[in-house]
Structure formats: structure tokens, C-alpha cells
Protein backbone atom coordinates (compact mmCIF):
# COMPACT_ATOMS: atom_id res chain seq x y z
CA UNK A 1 -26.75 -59.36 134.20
CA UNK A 2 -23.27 -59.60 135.96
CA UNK A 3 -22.72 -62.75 134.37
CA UNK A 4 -23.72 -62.03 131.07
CA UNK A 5 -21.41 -58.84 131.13
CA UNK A 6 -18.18 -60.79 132.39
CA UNK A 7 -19.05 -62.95 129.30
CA UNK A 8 -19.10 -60.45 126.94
CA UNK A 9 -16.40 -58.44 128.34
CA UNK A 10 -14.35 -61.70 128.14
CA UNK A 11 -15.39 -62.19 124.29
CA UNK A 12 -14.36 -58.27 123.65
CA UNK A 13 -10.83 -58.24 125.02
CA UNK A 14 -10.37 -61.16 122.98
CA UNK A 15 -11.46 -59.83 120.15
CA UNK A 16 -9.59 -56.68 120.89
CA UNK A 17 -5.83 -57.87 121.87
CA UNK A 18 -3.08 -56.37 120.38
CA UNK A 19 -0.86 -59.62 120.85
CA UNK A 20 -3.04 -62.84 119.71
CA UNK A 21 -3.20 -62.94 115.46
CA UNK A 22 -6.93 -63.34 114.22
CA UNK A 23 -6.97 -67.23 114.02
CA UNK A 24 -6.20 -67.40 117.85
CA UNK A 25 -8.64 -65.26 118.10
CA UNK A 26 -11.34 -66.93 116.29
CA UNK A 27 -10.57 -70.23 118.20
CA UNK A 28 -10.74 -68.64 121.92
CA UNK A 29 -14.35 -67.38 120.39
CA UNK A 30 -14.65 -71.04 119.87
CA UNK A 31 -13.44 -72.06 123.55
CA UNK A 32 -16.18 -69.77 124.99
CA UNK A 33 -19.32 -70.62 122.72
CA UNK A 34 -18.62 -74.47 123.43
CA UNK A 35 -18.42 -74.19 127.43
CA UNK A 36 -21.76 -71.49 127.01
CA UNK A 37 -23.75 -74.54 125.08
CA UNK A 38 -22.24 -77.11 127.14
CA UNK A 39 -20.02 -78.97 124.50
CA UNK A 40 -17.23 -78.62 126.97
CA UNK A 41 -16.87 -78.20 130.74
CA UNK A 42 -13.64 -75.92 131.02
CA UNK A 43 -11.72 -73.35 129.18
CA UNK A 44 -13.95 -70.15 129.98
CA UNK A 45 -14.96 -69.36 133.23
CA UNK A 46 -17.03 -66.70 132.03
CA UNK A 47 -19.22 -68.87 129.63
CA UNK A 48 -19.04 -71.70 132.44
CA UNK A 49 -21.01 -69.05 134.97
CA UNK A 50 -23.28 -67.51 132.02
CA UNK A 51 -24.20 -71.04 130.96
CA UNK A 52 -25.13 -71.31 135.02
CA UNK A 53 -26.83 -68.21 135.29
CA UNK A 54 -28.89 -69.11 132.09
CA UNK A 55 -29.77 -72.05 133.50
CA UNK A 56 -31.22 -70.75 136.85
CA UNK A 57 -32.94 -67.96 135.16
CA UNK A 58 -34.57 -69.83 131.92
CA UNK A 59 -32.72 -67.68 129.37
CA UNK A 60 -31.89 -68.54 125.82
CA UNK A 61 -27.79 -68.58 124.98
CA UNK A 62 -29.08 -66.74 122.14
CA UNK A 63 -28.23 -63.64 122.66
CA UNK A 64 -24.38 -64.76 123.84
CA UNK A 65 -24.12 -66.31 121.17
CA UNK A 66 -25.55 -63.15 118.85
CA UNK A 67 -22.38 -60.99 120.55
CA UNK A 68 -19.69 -63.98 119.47
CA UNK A 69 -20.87 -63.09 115.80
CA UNK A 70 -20.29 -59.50 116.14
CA UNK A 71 -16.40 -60.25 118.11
CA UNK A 72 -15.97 -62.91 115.59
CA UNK A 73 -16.11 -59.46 113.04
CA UNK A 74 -13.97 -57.35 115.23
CA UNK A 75 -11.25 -60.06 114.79
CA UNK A 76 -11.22 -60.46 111.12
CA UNK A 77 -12.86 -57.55 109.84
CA UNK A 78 -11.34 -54.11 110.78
CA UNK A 79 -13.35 -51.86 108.37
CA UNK A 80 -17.19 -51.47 107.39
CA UNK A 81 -17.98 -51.41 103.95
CA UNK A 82 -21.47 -49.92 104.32
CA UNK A 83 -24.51 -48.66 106.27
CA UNK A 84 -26.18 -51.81 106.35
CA UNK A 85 -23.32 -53.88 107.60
CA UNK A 86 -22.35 -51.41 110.33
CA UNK A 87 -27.12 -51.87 111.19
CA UNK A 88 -25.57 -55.74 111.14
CA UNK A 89 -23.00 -55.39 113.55
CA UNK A 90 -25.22 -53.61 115.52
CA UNK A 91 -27.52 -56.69 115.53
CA UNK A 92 -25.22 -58.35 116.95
CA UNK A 93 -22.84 -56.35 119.14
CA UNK A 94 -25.70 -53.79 121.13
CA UNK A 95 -29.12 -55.57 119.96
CA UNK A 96 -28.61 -58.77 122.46
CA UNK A 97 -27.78 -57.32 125.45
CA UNK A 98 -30.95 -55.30 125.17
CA UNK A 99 -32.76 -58.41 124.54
CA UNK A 100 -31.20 -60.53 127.19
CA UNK A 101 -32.05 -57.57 130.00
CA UNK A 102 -35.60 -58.19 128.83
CA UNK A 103 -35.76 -61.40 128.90
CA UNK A 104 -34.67 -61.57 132.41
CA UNK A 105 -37.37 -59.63 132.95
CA UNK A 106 -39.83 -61.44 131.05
CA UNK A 107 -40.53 -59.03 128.43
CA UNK A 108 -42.60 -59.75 125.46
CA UNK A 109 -40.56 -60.22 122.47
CA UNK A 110 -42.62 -57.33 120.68
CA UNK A 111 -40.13 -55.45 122.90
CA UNK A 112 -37.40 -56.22 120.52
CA UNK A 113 -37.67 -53.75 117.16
CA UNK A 114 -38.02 -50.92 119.45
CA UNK A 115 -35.32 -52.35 121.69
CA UNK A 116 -32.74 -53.33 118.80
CA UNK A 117 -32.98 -50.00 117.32
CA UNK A 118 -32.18 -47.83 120.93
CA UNK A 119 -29.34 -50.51 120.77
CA UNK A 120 -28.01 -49.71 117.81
CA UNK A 121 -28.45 -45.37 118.15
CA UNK A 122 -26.27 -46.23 121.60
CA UNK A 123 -23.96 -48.44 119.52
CA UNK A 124 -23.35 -46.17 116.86
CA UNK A 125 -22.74 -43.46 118.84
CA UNK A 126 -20.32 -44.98 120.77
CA UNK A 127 -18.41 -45.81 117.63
CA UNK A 128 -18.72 -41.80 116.83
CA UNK A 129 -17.11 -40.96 120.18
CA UNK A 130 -14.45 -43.49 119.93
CA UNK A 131 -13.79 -43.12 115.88
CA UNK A 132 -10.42 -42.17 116.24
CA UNK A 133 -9.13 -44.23 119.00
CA UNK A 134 -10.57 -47.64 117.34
CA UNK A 135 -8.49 -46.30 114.38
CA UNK A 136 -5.37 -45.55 116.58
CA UNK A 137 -5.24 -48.45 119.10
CA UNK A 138 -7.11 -51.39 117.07
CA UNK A 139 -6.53 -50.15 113.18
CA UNK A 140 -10.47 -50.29 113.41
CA UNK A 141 -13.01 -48.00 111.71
CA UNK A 142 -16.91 -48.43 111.94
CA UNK A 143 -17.23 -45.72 109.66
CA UNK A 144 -18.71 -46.77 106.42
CA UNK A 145 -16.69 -47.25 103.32
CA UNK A 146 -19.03 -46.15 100.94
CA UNK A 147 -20.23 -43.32 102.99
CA UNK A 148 -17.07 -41.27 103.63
CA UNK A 149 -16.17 -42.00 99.75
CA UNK A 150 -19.44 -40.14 99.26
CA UNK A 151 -18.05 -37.24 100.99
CA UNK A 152 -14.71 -37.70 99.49
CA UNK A 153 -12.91 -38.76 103.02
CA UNK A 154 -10.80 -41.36 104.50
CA UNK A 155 -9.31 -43.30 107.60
CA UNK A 156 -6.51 -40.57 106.86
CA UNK A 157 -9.02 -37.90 108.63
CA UNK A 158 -9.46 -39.84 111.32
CA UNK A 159 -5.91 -39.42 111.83
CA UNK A 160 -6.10 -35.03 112.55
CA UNK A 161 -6.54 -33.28 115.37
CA UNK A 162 -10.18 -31.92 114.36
CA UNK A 163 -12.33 -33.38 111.79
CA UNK A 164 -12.18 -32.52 108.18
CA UNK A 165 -15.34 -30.92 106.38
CA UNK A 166 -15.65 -34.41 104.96
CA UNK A 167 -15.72 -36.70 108.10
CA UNK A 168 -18.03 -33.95 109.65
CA UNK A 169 -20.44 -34.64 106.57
CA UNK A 170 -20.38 -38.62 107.48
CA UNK A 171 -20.71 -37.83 111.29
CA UNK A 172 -24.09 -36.29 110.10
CA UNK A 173 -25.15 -38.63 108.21
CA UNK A 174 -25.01 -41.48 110.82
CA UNK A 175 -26.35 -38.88 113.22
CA UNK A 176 -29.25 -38.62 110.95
CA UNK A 177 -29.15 -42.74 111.05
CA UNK A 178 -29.00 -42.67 114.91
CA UNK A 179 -32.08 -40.27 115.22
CA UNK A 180 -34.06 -42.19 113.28
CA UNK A 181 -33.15 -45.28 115.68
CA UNK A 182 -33.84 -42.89 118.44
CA UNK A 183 -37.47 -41.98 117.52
CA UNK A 184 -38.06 -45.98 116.75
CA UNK A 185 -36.38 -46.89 120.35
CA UNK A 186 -38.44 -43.90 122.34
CA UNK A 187 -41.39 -46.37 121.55
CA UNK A 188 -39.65 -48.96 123.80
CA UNK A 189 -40.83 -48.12 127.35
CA UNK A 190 -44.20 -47.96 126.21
CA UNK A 191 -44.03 -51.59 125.33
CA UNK A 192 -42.37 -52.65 128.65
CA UNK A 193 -44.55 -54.42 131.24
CA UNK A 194 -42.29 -53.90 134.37
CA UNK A 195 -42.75 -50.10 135.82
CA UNK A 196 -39.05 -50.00 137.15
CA UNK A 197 -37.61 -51.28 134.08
CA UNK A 198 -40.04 -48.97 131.84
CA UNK A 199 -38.40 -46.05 133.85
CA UNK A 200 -34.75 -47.44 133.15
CA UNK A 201 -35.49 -47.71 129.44
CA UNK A 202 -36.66 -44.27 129.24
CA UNK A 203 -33.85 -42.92 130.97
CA UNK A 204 -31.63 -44.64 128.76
CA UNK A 205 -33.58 -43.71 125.22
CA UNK A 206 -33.32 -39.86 126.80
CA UNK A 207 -29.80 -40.17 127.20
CA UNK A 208 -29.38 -41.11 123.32
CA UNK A 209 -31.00 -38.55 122.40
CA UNK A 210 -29.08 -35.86 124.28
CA UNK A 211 -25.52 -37.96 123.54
CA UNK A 212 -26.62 -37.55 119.83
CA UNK A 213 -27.26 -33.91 120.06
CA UNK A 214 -24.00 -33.14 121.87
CA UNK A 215 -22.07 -35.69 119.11
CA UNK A 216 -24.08 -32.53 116.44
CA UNK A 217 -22.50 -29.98 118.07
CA UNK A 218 -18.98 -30.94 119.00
CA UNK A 219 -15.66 -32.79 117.56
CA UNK A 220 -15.18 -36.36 118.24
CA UNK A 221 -11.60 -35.86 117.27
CA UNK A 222 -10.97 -32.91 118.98
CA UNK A 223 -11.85 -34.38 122.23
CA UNK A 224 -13.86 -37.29 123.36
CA UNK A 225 -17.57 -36.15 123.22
CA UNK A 226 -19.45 -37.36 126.69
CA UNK A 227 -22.31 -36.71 128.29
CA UNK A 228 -22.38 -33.90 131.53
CA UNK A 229 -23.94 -34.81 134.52
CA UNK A 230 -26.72 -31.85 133.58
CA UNK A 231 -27.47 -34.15 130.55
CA UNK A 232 -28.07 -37.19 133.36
CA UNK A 233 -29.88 -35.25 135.71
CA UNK A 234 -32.37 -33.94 133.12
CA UNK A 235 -32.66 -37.13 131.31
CA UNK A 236 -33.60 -38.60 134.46
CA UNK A 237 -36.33 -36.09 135.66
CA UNK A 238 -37.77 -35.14 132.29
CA UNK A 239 -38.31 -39.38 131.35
CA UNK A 240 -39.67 -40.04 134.75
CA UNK A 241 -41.93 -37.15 134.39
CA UNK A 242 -43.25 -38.23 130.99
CA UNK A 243 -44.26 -42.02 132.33
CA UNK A 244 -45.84 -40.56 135.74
């Protein structure tokens, strides 16, 4: 897990740096899906001890090689035309480490709808709380396109102090997107083999649920949006007394 994070932490601050132009970017992507699949020996220490660790453990580079497709985006493509290519990006950027934590674990692949689509609530929720600051600090928007024309908004209103009546509209709407992940994903611990890791899966599908909620009821642009250590705590003890 360690490794696998340090690779795609690696990939992200690539994909995110304010001083390397997108073709430098593209090619350091490159650098690190080579040394993962073995095509080179040096030039990423991250993908040289993933490519170990995947080794030992029996794990496809798959899903490493899913989250290059989504930083390969981040570096070329700063704005999301539509609902189904931000569900795309989620694919790639939130759906494989879900799948990677189960197949360390030996999970059935049947795991993976229910999996993908808590992924991809989490995903697109982060992308809610962090809507203005990917705007600010990367000139980045996940925000559909098509979906704030709908409501007759723009990056522009990403750019106030509290959301327009327009961005709140499109907030909604992908809040109506991420609950319908959420209901999908709550089927994911009943598909998990492993008792501890059923319990961490329905922690973590709780926790969407009440980070969703709280992104309803407050301004993403007014403040970050996070969850309280009440929300925790009663995630915690209201999943674990649902599996036992």
C-alpha cells in the first residue's frame, strides 16, 4: 500500500507542478511507467519499489498504470467537458487504488463495480471541496462544461467568495451524481471476503455519505467543507454496528 501511494503521489506532483510545461510532464509520466513494467532500471525510485512490491505480492501494474492515464489528463487537460468524462477520470484517478487495496487482499474482482463507484463518490467530492483551489493554484476545474452552461455559470464563479445560485445548482447536480455512486458503493462490503477489510470499506462508504451531506449543506467556496470528528466517530460505530 505504502509503495503504491509513494508511486502515485510521485505521478501527482508531476502532474501538478507549476514549473515543468506539459511535454516534460508527459515524458516524466513516461520515465515512471517504463521502470514500473521493467523497460528500464532507473529514473523513478518510486516505480522501481512499486514494480518490487508488485512482484512480492502477485499484483497486476494495472492499476499504476490506470492512475498514469488519469495524471497524463491533469497535464494536458485542465477542464472537463462533461459528466461522463469527469465518471472517466474517475476510472482512472480513484477507481485503481480501490482495486489495487483489493487485490492485495485477494478480493474477487466482482468487488470492482461496487468498488469503482465508492471511488468515484470520494473522488468527486474531493473535487467539490477543492473546486476553487484547483482553479486558483493549477488553472484546473473538474466541473463539467456542459453542466454549469446548463445553469448558466462559469470558472468566473469559482473565482467569489461564496458560490453563485448557478454553481450551487451544479454542486447539486454532481451531489445527486455522487449519491447515486454512494448507494451503488454501500453494496461493496457486502461483497468483501476479509472481515477487517469489510469493516474498513464500510467505514469508508459511511464517511461518503456524511461528506456528501455536509458538501449539501455548506459552501465549498466559502470555506473548505471537511468532515468533524462527530462525522468519524459515528461513521465508525454506526458501520460496525450494521456488519455485527
Amino acid at each position: 500500500v505504502h509503495a503504491f501511494y509513494a508511486f502515485a503521489r510521485n505521478a501527482d506532483d508531476i502532474a501538478d507542478s507549476s514549473t515543468l510545461d506539459s511535454a516534460d510532464k508527459i515524458a516524466r509520466l513516461a520515465v515512471m511507467e517504463a521502470v514500473l513494467l521493467g523497460h528500464r532500471q532507473a529514473g523513478s525510485p518510486s516505480a522501481t519499489r512499486l514494480r518490487e512490491s508488485l512482484a512480492a505480492c502477485g499484483v497486476t501494474p494495472r492499476h499504476a498504470q490506470d492512475l498514469l492515464v488519469a495524471f497524463r489528463r491533469d497535464a494536458t487537460r485542465p477542464r472537463t467537458p462533461d459528466l461522463a468524462d469527469l465518471l472517466d477520470y474517475c476510472r482512472h484517478s480513484a477507481a485503481p487504488v480501490g482495486r489495487h487495496v483489493l487485490a492485495l487482499h485477494g478480493e474477487s474482482e466482482a468487488c470492482w463495480p461496487a468498488s469503482d463507484a465508492l471511488c468515484a463518490a470520494l473522488q468527486i467530492n474531493n473535487h467539490l471541496q477543492d473546486c476553487a483551489r484547483d482553479l486558483a493554484e493549477l488553472d484546473r476545474c473538474y466541473l463539467p462544461d456542459d453542466l454549469m452552461a446548463k445553469y448558466g455559470c462559469d470558472i468566473n464563479d469559482l473565482k467569489r467568495q461564496t458560490a453563485s445560485s448557478g454553481l450551487r445548482a451544479v454542486l447539486d447536480a454532481l451531489l445527486q451524481t455522487c449519491d447515486q455512486l454512494n448507494r451503488q458503493g454501500a453494496a461493496l462490503p457486502g461483497l468483501v471476503r476479509r472481515r477487517r477489510l469489510r469493516a474498513e470499506t464500510a467505514v469508508i462508504a459511511a464517511l461518503s455519505r456524511r461528506l456528501s451531506a455536509r458538501l449539501r449543506r455548506a459552501d465549498p467556496l466559502a470555506g473548505r467543507v471537511a468532515l468533524t470528528k462527530g462525522d468519524k466517530v459515528l461513521s465508525v460505530l454506526t458501520s460496525l454496528w450494521r456488519l455485527w
